[in-house]
Protein backbone atom coordinates (compact mmCIF):
# COMPACT_ATOMS: atom_id res chain seq x y z
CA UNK A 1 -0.46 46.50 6.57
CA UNK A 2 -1.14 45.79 2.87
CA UNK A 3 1.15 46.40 0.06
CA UNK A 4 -2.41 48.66 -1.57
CA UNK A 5 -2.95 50.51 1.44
CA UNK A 6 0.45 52.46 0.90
CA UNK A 7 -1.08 53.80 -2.18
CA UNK A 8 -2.95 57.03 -1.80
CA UNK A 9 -5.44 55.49 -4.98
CA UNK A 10 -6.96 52.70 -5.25
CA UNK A 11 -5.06 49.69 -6.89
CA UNK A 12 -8.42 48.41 -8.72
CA UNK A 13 -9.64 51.75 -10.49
CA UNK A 14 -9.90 51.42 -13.99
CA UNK A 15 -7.42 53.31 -16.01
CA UNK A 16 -8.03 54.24 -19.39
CA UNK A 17 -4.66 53.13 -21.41
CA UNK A 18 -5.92 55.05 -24.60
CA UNK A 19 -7.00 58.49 -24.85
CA UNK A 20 -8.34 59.80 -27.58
CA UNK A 21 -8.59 63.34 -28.61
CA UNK A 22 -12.18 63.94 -28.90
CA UNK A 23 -12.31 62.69 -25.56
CA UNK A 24 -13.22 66.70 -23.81
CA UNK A 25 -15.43 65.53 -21.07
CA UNK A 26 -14.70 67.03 -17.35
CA UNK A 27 -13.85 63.33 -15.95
CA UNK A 28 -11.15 62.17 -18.44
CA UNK A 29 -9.43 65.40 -18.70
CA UNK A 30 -9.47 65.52 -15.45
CA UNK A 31 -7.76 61.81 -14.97
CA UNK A 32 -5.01 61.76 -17.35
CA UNK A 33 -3.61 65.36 -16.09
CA UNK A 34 -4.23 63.69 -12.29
CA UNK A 35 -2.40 60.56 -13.84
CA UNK A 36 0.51 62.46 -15.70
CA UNK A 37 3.55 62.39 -14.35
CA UNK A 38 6.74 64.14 -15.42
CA UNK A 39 10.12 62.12 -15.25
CA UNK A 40 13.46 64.49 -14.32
CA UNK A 41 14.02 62.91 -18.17
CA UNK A 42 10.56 64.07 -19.67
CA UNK A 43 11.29 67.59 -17.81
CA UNK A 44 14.38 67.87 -19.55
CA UNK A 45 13.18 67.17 -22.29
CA UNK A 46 10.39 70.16 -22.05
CA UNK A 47 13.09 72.23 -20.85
CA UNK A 48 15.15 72.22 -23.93
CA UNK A 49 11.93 72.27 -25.98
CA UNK A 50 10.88 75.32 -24.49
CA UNK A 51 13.79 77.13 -24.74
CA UNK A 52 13.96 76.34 -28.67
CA UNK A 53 10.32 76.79 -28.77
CA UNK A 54 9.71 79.47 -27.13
CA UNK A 55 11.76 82.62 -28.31
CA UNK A 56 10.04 82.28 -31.84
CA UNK A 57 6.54 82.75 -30.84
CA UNK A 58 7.02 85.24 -27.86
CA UNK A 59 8.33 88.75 -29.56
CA UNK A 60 8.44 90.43 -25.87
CA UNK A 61 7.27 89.96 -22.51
CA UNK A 62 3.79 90.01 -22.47
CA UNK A 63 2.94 89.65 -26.34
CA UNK A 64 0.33 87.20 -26.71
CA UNK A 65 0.48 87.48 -30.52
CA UNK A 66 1.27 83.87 -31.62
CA UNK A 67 -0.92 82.16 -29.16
CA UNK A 68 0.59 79.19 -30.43
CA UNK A 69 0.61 76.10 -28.43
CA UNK A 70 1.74 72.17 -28.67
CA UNK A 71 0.39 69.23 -27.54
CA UNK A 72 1.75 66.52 -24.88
């Protein structure tokens, strides 16, 4: 067995190391969220984010109001 068949993708794909944001097509959206992947430190980090975040654009449950957002 070879070290790349261990891998469930394939070792030679080409990976895009920039992204940039006017980049909206189907494929590279689709790649860097299929590429992403969230460290137990970057989850903390959301974590206290959110709960910071959060409170002052909710009002109550269900209140779309705000619709504010950020980016990752």
């Amino acid at each position: 067995m070879k070290i790349e068949q261990i891998f469930s993708k394939k070792l030679t794909r080409d990976i895009n190391g920039v992204v940039k944001a006017e980049q909206k097509d189907n494929d590279s959206v689709y790649v860097e969220l299929d590429e992403y992947v969230v460290t137990p430190e970057v989850d903390l980090h959301f974590s206290e984010f959110n709960e910071a975040y959060l409170p002052t654009v909710v009002k109550s449950p269900g209140d779309k109001s705000g619709k504010s957002c950020y980016w990752i």
